[in-house]
C-alpha atoms as a PDB file:
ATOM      1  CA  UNK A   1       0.000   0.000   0.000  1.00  0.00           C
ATOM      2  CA  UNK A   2       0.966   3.468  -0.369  1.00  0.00           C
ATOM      3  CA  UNK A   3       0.482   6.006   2.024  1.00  0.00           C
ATOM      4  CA  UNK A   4       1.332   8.951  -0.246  1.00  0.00           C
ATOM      5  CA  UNK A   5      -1.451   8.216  -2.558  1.00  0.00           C
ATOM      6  CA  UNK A   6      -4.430   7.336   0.019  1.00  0.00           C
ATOM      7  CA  UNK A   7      -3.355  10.280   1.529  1.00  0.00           C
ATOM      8  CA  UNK A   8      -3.689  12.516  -1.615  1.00  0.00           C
ATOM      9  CA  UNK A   9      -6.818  10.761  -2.406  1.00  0.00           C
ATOM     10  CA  UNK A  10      -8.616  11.220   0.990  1.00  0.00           C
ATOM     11  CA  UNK A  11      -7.465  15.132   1.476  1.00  0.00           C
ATOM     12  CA  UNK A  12      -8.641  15.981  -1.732  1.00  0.00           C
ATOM     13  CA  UNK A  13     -12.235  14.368  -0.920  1.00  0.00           C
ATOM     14  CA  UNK A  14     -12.230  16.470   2.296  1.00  0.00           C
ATOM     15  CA  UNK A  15     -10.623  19.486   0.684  1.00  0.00           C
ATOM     16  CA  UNK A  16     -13.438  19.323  -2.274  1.00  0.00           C
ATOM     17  CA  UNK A  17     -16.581  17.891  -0.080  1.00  0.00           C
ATOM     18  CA  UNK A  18     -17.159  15.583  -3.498  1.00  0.00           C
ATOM     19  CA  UNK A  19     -17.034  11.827  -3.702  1.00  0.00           C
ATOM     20  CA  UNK A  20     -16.723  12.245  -7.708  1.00  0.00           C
ATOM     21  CA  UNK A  21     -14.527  11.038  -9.808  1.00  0.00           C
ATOM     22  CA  UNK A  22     -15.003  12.101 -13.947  1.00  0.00           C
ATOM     23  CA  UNK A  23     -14.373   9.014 -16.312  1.00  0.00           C
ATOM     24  CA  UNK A  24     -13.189  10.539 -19.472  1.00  0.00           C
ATOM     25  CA  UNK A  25     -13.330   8.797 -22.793  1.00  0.00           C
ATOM     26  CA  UNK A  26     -13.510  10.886 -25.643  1.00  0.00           C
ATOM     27  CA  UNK A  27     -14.863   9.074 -28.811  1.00  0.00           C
ATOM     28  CA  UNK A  28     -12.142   9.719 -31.839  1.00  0.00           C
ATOM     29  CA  UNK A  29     -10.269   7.811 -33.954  1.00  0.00           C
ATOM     30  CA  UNK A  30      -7.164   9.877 -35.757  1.00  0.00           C
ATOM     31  CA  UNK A  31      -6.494   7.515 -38.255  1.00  0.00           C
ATOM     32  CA  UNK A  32      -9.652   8.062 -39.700  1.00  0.00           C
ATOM     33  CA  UNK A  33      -8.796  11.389 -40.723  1.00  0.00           C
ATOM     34  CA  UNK A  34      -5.826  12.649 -43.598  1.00  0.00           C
ATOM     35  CA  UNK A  35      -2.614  13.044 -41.311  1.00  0.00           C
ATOM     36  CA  UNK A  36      -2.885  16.705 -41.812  1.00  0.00           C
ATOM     37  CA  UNK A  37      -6.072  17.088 -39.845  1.00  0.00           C
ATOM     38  CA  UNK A  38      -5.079  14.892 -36.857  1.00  0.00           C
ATOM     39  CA  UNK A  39      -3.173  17.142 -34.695  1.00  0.00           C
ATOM     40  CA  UNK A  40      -6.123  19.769 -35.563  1.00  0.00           C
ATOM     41  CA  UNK A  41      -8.742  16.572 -34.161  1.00  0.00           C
ATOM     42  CA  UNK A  42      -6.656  16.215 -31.263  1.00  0.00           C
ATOM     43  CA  UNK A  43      -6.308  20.156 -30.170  1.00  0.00           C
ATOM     44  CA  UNK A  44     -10.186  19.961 -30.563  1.00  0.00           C
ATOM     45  CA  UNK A  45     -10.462  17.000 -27.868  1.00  0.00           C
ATOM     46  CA  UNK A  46      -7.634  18.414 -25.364  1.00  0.00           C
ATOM     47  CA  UNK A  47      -9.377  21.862 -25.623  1.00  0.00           C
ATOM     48  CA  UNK A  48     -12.816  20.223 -24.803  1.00  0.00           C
ATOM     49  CA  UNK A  49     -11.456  18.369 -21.579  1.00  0.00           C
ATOM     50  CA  UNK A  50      -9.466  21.778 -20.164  1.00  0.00           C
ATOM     51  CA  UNK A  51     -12.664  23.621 -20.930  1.00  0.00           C
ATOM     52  CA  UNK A  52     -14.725  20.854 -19.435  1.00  0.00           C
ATOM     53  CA  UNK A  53     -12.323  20.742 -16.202  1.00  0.00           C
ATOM     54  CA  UNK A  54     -12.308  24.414 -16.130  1.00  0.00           C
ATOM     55  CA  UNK A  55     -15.893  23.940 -15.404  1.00  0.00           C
ATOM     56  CA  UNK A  56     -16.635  21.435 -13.675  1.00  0.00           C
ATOM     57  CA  UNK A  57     -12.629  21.130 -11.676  1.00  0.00           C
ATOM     58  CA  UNK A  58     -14.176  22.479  -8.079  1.00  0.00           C
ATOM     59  CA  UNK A  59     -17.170  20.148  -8.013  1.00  0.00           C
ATOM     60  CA  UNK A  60     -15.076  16.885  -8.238  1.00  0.00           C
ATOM     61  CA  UNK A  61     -11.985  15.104  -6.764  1.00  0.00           C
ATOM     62  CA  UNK A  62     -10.592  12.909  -9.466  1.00  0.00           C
ATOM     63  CA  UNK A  63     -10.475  11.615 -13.015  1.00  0.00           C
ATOM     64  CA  UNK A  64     -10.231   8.541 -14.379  1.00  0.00           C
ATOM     65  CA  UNK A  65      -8.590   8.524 -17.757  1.00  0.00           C
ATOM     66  CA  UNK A  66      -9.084   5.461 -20.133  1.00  0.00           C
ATOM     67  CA  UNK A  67      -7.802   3.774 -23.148  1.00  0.00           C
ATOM     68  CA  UNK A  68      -9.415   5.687 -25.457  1.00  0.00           C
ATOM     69  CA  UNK A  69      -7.551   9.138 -24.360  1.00  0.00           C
ATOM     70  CA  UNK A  70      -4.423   7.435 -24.365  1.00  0.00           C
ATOM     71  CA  UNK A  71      -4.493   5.806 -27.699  1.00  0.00           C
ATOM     72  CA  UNK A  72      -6.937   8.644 -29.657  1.00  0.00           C
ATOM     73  CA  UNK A  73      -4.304  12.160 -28.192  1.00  0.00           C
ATOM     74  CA  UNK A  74      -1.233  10.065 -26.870  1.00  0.00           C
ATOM     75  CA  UNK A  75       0.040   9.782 -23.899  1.00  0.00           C
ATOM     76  CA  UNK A  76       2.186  12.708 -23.643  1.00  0.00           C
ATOM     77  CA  UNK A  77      -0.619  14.905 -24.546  1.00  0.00           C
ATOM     78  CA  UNK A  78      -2.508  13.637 -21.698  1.00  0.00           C
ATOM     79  CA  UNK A  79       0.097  14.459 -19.702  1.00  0.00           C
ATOM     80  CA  UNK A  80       0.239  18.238 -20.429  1.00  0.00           C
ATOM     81  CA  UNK A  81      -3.409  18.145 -19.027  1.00  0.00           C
ATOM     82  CA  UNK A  82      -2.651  16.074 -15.943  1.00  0.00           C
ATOM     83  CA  UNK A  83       0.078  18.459 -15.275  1.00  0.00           C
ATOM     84  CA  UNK A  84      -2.320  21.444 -15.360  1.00  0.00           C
ATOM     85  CA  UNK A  85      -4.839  20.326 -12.626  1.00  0.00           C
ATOM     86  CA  UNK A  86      -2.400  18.196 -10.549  1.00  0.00           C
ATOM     87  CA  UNK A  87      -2.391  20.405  -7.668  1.00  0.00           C
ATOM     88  CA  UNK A  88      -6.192  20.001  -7.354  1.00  0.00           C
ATOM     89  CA  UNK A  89      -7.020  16.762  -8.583  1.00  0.00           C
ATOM     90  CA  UNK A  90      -5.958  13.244  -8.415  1.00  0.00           C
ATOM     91  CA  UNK A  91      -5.712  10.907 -11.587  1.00  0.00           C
ATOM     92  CA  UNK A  92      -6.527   7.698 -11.954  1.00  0.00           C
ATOM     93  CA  UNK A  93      -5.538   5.723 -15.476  1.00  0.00           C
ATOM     94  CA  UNK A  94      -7.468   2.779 -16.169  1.00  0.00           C
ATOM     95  CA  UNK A  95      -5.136   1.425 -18.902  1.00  0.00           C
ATOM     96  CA  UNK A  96      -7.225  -2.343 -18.710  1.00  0.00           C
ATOM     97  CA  UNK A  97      -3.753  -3.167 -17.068  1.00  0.00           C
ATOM     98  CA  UNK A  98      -3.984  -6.988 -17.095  1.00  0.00           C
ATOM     99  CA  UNK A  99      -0.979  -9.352 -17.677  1.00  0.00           C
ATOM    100  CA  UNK A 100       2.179 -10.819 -16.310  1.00  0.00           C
ATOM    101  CA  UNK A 101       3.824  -8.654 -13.832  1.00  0.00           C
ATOM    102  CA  UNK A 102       6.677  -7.946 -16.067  1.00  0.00           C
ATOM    103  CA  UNK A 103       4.352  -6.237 -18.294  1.00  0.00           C
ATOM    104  CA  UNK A 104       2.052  -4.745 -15.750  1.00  0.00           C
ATOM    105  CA  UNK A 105       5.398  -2.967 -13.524  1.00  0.00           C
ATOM    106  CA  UNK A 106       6.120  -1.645 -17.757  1.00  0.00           C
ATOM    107  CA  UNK A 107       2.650  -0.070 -17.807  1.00  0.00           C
ATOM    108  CA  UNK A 108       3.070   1.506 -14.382  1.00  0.00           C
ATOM    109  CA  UNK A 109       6.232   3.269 -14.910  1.00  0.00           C
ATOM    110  CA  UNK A 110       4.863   4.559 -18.353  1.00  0.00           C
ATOM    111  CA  UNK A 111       1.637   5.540 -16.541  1.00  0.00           C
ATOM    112  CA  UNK A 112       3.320   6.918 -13.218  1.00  0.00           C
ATOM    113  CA  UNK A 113       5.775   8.807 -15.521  1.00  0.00           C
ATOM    114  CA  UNK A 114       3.075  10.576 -17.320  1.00  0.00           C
ATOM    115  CA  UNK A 115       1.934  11.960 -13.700  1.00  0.00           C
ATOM    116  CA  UNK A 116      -0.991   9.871 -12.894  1.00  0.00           C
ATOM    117  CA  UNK A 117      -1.735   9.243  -9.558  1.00  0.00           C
ATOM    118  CA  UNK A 118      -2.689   5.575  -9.863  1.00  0.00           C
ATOM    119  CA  UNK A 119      -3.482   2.832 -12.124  1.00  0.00           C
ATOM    120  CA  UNK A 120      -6.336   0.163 -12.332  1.00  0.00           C
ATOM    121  CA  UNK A 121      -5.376  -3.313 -12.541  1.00  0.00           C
ATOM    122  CA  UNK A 122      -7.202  -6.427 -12.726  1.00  0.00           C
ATOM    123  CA  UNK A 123      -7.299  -8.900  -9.986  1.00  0.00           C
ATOM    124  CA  UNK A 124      -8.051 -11.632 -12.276  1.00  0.00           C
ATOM    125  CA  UNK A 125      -3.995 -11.751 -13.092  1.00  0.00           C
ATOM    126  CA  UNK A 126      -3.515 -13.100  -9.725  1.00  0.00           C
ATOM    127  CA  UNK A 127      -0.923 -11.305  -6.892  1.00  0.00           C
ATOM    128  CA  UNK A 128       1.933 -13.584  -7.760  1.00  0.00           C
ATOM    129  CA  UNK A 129       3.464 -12.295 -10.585  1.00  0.00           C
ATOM    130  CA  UNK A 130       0.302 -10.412 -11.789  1.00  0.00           C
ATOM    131  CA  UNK A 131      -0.330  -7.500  -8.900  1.00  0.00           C
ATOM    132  CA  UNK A 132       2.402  -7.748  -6.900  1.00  0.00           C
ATOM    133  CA  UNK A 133       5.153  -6.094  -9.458  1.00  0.00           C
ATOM    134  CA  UNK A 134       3.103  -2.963 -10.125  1.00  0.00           C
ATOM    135  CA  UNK A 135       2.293  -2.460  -6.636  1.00  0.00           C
ATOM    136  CA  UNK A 136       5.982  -3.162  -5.637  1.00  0.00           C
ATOM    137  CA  UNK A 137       6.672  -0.128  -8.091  1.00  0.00           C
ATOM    138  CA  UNK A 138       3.874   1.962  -6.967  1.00  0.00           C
ATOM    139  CA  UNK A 139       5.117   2.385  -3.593  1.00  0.00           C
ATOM    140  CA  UNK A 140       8.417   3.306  -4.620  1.00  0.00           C
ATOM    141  CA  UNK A 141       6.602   6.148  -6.641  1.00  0.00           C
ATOM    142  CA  UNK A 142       4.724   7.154  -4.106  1.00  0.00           C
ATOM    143  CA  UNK A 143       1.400   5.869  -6.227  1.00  0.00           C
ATOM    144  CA  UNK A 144      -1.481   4.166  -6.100  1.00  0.00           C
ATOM    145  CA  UNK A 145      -2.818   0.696  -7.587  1.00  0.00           C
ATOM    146  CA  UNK A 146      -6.823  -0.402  -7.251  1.00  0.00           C
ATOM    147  CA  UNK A 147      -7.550  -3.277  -7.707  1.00  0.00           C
ATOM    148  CA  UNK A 148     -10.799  -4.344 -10.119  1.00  0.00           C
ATOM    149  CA  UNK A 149     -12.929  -7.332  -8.881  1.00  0.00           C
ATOM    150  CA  UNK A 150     -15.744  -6.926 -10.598  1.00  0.00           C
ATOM    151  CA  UNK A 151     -17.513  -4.729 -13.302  1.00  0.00           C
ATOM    152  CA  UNK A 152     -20.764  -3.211 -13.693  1.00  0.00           C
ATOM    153  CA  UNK A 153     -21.940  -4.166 -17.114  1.00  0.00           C
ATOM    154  CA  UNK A 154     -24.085  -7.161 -17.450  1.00  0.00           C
ATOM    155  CA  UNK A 155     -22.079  -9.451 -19.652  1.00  0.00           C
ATOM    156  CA  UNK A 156     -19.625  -9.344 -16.209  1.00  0.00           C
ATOM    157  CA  UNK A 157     -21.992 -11.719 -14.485  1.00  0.00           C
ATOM    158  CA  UNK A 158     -21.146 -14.250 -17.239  1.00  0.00           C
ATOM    159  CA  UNK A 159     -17.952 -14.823 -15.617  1.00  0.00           C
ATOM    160  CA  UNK A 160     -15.964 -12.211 -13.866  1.00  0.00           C
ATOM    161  CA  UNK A 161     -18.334 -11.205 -11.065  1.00  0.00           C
ATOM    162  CA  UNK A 162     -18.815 -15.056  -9.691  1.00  0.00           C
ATOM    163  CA  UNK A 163     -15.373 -14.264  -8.187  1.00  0.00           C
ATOM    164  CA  UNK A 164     -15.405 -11.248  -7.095  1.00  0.00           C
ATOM    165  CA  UNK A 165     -15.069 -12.065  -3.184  1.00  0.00           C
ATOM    166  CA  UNK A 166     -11.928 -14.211  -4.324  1.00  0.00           C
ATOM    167  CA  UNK A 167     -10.745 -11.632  -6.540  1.00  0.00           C
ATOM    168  CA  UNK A 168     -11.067  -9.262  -3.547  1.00  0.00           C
ATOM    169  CA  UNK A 169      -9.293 -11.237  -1.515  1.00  0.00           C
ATOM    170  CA  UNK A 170      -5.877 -11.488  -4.201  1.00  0.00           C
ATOM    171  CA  UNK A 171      -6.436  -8.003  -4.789  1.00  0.00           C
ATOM    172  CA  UNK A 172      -6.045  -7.128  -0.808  1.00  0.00           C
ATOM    173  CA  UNK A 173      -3.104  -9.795  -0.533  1.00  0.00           C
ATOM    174  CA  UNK A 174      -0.876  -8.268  -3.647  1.00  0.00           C
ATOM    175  CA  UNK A 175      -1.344  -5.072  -1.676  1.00  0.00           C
ATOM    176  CA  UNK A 176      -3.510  -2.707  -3.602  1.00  0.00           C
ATOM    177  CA  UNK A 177      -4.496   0.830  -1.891  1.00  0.00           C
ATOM    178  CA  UNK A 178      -8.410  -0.227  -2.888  1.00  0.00           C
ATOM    179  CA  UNK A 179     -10.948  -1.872  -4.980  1.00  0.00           C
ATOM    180  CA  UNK A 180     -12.728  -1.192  -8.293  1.00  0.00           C
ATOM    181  CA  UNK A 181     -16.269  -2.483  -7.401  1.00  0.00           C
ATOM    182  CA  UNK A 182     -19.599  -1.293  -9.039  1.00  0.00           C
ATOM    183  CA  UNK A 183     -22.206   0.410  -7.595  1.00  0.00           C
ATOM    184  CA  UNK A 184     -24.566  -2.774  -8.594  1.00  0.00           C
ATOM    185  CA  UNK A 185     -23.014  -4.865  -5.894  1.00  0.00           C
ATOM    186  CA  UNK A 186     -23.356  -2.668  -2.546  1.00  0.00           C
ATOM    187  CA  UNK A 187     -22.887  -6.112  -0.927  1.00  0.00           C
ATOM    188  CA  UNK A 188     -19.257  -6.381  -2.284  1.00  0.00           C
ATOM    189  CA  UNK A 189     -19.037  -3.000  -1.164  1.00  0.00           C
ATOM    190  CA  UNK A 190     -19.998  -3.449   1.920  1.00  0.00           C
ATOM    191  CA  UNK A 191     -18.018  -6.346   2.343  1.00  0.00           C
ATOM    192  CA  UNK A 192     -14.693  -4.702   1.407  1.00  0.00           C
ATOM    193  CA  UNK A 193     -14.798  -1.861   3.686  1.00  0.00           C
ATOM    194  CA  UNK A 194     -15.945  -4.308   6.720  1.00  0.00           C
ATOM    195  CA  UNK A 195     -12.731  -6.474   6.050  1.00  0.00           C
ATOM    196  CA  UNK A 196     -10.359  -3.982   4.424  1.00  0.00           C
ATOM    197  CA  UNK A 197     -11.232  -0.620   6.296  1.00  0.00           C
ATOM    198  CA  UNK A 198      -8.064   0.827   5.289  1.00  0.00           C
ATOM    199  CA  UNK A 199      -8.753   0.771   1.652  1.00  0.00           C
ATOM    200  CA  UNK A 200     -10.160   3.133  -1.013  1.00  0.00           C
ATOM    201  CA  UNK A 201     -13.478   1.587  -3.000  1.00  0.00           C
ATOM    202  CA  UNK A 202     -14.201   3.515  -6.166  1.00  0.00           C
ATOM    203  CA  UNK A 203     -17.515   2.631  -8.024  1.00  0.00           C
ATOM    204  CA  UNK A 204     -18.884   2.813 -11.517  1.00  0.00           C
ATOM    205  CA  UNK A 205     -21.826   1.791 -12.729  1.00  0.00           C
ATOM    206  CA  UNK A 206     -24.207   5.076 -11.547  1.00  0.00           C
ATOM    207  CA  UNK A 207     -26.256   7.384 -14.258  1.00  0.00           C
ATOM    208  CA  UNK A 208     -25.800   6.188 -17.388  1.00  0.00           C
ATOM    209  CA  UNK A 209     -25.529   2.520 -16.543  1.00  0.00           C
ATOM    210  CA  UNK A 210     -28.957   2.722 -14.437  1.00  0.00           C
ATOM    211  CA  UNK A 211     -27.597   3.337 -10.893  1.00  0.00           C
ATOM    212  CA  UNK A 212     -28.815   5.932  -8.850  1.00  0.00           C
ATOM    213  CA  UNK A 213     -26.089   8.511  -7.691  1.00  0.00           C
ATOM    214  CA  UNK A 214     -24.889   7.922  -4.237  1.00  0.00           C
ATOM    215  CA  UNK A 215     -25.849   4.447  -3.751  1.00  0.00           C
ATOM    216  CA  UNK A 216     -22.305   3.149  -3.836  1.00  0.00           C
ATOM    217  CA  UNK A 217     -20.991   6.419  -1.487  1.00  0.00           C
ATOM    218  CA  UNK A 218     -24.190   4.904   1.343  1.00  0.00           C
ATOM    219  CA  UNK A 219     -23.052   1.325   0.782  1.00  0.00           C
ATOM    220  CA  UNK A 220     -19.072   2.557   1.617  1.00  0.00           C
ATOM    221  CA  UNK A 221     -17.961   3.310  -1.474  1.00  0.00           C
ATOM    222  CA  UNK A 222     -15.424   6.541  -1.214  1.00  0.00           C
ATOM    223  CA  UNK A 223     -15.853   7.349  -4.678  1.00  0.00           C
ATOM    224  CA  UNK A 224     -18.128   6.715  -7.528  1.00  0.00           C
ATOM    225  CA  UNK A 225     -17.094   6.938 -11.305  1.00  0.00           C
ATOM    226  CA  UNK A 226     -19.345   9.280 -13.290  1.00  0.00           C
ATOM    227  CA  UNK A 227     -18.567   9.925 -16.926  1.00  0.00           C
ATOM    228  CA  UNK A 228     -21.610  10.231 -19.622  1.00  0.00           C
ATOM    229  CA  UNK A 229     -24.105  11.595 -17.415  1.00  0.00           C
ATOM    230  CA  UNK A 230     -21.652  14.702 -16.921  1.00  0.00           C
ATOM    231  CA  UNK A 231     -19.505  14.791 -20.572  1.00  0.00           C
ATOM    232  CA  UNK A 232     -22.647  14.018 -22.412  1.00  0.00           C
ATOM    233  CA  UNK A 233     -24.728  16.845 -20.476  1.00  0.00           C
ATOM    234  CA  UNK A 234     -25.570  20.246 -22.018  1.00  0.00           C
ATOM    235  CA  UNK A 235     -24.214  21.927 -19.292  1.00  0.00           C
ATOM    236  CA  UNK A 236     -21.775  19.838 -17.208  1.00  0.00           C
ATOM    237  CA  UNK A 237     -21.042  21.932 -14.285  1.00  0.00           C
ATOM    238  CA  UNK A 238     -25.065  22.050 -13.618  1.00  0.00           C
ATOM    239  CA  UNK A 239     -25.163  18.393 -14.377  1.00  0.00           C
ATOM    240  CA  UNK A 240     -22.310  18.157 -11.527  1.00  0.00           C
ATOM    241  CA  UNK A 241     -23.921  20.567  -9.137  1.00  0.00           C
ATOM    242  CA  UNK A 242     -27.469  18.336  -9.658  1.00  0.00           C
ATOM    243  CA  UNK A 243     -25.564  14.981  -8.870  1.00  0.00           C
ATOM    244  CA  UNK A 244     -24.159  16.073  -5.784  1.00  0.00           C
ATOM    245  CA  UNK A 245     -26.989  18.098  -4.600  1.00  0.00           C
ATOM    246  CA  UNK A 246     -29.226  15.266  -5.085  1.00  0.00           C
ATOM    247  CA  UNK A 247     -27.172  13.163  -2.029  1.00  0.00           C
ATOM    248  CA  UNK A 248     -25.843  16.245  -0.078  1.00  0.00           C
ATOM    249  CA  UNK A 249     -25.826  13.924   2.390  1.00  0.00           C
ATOM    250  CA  UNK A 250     -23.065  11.495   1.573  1.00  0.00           C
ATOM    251  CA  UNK A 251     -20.553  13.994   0.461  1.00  0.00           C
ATOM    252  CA  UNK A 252     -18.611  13.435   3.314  1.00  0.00           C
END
């Protein structure tokens, strides 16, 4: 575990009042546009998120940046923008991170380097081997690792999700600073901040994906993902302002 990063995490919750973390994933593809309007594509996108954080940057703690940012701008572009709000927000990259631990510690230093805060990785790889390298790295950084042990869309209860209390349990033993659990599964929740009070539970799976807002935060979640219902609104920082207004109550 690292204390740098749950520390980080936790004072920025209490220094914004906001159990929110933004899930970016903007929707382009460069190579399906001649090279020469690319870079042009990619200004457009980078321009949307520091306009969109500009807004919406004092209603929530954290983003969560995905694949699609860091394959569709690159990752030193992503970069530039972590640098510009790293003094008031923490960054999570989910970068799917799941293969042998030589590959996974690889992915870490790239993502640590780029100045995210910590990096998603699936328990599923097992500690030995799987967890254990990138989390071995992350403390030397200073970072963070969560651990994902189950996932909120429905095809997940094909397979994934019948092992989520073991996949809790490898995540906890490899030494992760929390859980990826969605807000579908309040009894996971619950049971992961009974056993592992120490540790950070984020949650997706609220607005878009049918959850209401706040029922992970009541269950013990710290933090629950929220990305379409706030990049798809008309006006984000009111669509912000209405999801944390709506349970006041759990902000805290």
């Amino acid at each position: 575990m690292s204390g740098p990063f749950i520390r980080k995490v936790r004072e920025t919750k209490k220094l914004k009042q906001s159990w929110i973390v933004l899930a970016f994933d903007p929707i382009l593809s460069p190579l399906r546009f001649p090279q020469q309007e690319r870079e042009t594509k990619r200004k457009e996108v980078l321009e949307h998120v520091r306009g969109l954080l500009s807004k919406i940057g004092q209603y929530i703690a954290g983003v969560k940046i995905g694949v699609p940012a860091l394959l569709s701008l690159g990752i030193d572009r992503v970069a530039e923008v972590i640098d510009e709000w790293k003094n008031s927000l923490f960054f999570i990259c989910d970068a799917k991170t799941a293969d042998i631990g030589y590959i996974n510690r690889i992915i870490g230093e790239i993502v640590y380097d780029a100045g995210f805060d910590g990096i998603i990785a699936h328990a599923a790889v097992g500690a030995e081997d799987g967890l254990r390298p990138v989390v071995s790295l992350a403390e030397e950084r200073g970072r963070g690792v969560l651990g994902l042990c189950a996932m909120s869309h429905s095809g997940a209860g094909e397979h994934l999700n019948r092992y989520a209390d073991e996949l809790l349990q490898i995540a906890a033993r490899a030494g992760v600073d929390g859980f990826v659990l969605p807000a579908s599964r309040p009894d996971m929740i619950e049971k992961a901040k009974k056993e592992f009070p120490d540790r950070l539970v984020f949650s997706p799976g609220v607005g878009a994906q049918g959850i209401p807002f706040g029922s992970a935060v009541r269950a013990g979640a710290d933090f629950e993902i929220v990305g379409r219902s706030i990049t798809g609104a008309e006006v984000p920082e009111e669509a912000v302002k209405k999801i944390l207004g709506a349970c006041g109550d759990v902000a805290g």
